[in-house]
N, C-alpha and C. Protein backbone atom coordinates (compact mmCIF):
# COMPACT_ATOMS: atom_id res chain seq x y z
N UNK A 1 79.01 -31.96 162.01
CA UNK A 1 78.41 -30.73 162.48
C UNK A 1 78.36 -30.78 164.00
N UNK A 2 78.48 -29.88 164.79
CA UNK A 2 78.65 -29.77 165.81
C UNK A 2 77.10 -28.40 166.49
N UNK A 3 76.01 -29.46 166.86
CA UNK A 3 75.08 -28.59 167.35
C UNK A 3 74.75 -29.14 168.82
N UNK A 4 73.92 -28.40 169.23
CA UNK A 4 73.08 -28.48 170.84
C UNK A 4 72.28 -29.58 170.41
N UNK A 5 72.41 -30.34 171.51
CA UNK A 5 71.55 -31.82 171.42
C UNK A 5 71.05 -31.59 172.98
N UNK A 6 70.01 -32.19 173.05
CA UNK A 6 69.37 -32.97 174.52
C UNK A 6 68.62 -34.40 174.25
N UNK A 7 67.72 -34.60 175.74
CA UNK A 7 67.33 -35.95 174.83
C UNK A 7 66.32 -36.24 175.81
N UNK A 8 64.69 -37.02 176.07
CA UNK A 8 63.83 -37.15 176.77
C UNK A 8 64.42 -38.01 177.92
N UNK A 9 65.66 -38.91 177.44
CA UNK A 9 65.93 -39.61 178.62
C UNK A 9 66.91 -38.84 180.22
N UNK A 10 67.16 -37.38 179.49
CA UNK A 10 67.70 -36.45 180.51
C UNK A 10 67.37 -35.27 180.24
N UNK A 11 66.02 -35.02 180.47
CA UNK A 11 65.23 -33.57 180.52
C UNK A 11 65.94 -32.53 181.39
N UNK A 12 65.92 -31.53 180.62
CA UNK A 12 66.58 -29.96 180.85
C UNK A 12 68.28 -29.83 180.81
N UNK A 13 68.70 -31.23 180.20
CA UNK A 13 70.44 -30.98 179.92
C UNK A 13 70.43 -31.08 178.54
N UNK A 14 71.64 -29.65 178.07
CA UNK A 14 71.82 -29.67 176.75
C UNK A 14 72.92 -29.18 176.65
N UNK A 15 73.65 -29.85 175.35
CA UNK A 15 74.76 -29.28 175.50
C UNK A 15 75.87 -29.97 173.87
N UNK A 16 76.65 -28.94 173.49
CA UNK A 16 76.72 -29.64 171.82
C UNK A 16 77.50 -31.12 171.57
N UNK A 17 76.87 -31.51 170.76
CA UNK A 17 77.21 -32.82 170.37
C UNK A 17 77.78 -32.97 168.99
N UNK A 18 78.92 -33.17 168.48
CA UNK A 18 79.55 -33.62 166.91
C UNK A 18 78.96 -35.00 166.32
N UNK A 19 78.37 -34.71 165.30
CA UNK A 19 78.09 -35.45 164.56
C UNK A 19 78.17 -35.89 163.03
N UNK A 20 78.27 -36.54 162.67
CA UNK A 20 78.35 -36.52 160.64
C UNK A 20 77.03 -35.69 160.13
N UNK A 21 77.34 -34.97 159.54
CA UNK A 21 75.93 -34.08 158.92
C UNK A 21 75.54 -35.04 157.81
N UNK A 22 75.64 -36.06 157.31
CA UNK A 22 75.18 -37.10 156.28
C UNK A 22 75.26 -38.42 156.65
N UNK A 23 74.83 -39.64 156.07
CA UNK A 23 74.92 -40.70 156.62
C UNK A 23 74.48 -41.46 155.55
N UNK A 24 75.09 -43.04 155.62
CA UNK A 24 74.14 -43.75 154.59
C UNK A 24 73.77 -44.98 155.51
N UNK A 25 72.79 -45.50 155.46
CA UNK A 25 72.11 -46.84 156.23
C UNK A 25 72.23 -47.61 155.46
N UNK A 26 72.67 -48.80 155.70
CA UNK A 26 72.26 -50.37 154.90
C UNK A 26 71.66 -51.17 156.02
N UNK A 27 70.86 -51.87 155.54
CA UNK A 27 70.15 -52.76 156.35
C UNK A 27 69.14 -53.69 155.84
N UNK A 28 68.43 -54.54 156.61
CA UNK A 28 67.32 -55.63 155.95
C UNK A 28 66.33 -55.00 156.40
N UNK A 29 65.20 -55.53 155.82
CA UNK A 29 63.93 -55.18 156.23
C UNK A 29 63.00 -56.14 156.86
N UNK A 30 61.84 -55.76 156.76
CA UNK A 30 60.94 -57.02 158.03
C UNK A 30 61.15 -58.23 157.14
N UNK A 31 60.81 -58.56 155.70
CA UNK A 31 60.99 -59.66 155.47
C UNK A 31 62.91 -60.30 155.08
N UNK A 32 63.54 -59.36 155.61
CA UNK A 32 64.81 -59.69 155.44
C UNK A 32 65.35 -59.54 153.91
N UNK A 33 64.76 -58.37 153.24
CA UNK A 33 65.29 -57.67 152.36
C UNK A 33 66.48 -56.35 152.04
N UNK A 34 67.45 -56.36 151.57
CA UNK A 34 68.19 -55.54 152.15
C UNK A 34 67.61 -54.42 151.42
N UNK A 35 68.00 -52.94 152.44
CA UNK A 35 67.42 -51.76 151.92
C UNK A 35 68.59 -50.98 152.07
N UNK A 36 68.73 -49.35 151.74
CA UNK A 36 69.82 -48.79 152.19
C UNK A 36 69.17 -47.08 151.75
N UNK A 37 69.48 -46.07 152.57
CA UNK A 37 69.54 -44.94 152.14
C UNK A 37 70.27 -43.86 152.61
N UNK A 38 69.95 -42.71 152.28
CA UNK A 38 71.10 -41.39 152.93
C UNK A 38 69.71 -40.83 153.66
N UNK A 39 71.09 -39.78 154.33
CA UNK A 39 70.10 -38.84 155.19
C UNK A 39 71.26 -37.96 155.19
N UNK A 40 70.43 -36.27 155.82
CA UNK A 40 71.32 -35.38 155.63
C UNK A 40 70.74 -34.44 157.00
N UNK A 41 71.81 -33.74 157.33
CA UNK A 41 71.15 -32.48 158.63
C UNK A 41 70.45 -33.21 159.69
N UNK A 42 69.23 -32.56 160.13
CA UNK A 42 68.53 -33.42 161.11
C UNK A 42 68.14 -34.32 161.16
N UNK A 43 67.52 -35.00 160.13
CA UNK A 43 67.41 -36.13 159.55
C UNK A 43 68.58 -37.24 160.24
N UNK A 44 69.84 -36.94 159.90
CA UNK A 44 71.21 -37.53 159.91
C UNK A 44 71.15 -37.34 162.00
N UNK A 45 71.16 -36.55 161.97
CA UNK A 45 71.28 -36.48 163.77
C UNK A 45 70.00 -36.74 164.28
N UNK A 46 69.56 -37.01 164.00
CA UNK A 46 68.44 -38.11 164.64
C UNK A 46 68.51 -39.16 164.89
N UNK A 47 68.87 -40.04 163.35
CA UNK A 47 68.94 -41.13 163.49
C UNK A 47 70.34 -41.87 163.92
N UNK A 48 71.50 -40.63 164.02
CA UNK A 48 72.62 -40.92 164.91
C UNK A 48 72.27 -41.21 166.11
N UNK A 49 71.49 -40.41 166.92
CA UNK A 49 71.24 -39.90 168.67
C UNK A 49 70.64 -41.39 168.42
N UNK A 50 69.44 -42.02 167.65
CA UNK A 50 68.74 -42.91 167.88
C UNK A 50 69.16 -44.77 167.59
N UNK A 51 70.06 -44.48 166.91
CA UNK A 51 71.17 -45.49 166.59
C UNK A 51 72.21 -45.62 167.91
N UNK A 52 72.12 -44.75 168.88
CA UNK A 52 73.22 -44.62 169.97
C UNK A 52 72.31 -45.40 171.11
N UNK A 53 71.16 -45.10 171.36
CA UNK A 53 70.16 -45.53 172.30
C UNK A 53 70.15 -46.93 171.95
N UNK A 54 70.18 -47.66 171.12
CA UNK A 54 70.01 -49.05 170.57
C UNK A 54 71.44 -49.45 170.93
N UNK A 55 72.76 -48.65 171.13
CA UNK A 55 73.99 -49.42 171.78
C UNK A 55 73.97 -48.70 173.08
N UNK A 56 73.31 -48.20 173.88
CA UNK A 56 73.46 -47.89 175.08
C UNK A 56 73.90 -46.58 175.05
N UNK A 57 74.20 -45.87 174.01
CA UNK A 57 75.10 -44.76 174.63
C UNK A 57 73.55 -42.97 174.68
N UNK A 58 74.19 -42.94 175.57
CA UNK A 58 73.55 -41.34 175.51
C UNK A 58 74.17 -40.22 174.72
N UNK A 59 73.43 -39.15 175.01
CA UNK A 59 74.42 -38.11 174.27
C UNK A 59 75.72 -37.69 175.18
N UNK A 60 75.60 -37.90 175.95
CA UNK A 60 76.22 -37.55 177.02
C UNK A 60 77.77 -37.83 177.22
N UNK A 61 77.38 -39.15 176.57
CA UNK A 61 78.81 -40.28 176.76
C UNK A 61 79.46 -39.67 175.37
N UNK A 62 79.31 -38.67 174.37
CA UNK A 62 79.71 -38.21 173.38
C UNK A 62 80.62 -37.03 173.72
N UNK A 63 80.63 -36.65 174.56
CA UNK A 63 80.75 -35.39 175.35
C UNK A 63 82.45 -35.45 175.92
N UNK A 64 83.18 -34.58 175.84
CA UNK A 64 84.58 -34.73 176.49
C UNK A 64 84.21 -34.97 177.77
N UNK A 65 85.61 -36.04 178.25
CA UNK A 65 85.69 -36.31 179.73
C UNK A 65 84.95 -35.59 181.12
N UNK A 66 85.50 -34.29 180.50
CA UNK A 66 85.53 -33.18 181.86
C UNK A 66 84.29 -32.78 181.78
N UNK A 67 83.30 -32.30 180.69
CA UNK A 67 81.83 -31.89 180.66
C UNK A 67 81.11 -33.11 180.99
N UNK A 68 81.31 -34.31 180.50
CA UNK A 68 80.28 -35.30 181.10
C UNK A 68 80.27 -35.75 182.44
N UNK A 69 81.53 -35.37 183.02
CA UNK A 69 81.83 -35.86 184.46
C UNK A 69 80.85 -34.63 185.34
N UNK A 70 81.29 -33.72 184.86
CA UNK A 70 80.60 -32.47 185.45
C UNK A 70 78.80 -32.43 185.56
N UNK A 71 78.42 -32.55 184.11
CA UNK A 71 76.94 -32.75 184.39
C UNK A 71 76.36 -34.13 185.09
N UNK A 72 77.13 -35.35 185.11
CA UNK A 72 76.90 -36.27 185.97
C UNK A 72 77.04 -36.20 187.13
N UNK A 73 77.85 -35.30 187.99
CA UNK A 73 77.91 -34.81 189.66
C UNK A 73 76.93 -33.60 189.52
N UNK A 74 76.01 -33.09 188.91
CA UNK A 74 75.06 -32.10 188.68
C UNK A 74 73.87 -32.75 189.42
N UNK A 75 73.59 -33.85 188.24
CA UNK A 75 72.61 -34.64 188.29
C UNK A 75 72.57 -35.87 189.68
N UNK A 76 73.32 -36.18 189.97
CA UNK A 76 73.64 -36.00 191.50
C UNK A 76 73.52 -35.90 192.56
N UNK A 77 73.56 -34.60 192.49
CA UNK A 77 73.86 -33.44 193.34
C UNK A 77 72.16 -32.71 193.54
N UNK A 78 71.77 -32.11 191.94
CA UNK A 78 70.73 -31.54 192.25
C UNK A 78 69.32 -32.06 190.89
N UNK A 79 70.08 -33.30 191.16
CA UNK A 79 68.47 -34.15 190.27
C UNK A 79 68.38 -33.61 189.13
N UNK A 80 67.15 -34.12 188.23
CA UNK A 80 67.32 -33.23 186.60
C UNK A 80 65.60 -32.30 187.12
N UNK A 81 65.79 -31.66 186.30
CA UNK A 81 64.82 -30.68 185.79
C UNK A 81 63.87 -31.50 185.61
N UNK A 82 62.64 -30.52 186.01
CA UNK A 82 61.06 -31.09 186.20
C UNK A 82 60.74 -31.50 184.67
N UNK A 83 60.06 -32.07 184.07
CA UNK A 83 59.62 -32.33 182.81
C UNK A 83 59.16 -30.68 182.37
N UNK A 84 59.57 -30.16 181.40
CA UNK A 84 59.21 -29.55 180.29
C UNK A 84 60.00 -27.79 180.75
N UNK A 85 61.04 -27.91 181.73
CA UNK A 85 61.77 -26.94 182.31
C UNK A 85 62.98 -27.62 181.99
N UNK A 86 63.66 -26.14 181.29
CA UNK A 86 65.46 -26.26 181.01
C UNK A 86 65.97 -25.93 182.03
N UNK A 87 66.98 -26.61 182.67
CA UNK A 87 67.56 -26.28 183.86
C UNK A 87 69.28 -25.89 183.27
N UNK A 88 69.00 -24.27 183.10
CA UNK A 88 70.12 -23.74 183.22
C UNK A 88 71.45 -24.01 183.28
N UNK A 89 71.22 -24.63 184.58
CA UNK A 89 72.55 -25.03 184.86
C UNK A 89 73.36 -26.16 184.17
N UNK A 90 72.41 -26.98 183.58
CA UNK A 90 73.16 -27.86 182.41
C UNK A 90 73.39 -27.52 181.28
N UNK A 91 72.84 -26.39 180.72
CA UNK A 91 73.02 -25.93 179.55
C UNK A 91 74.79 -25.56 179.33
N UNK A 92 75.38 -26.29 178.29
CA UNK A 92 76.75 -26.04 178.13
C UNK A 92 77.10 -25.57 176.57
């Protein structure tokens, strides 16, 4: 699915991001039990965006060449948006 994402670590840039609309997790748990489940819709793009932060990546770095280069000479250029203001001009 391909929707508008942003993210607290770059307030007032948004702009769409592709993602799997489903997902399945496997993994251990605190006592090193393995667990596993699905997720679907937001659920699923959540824990994508938040699975990306744990390898470094932003949403950003998801983004074709030419749009991420662009909002990175933005940010730059004219700083990000005050906390809790969309700054326009990143909106893509």
């Amino acid at each position: 699915m391909k929707e508008e994402e942003g993210c607290l670590s770059l307030p007032g840039i948004f702009a769409e991001v592709e993602r799997s609309k489903s997902l399945r997790i496997e993994g251990l748990d605190g006592d090193g039990q393995p667990i596993a489940f699905e997720a679907q819709g937001l659920q699923a793009k959540i824990i994508q965006h938040e699975l990306d932060h744990l390898d470094g990546v932003l949403f950003i770095d998801r983004l074709p060449p030419v749009t991420r280069d662009r909002i990175k000479k933005k940010i730059q250029k004219e700083g990000l948006a005050p906390e809790g203001r969309r700054h326009h001009a990143f909106a893509l």
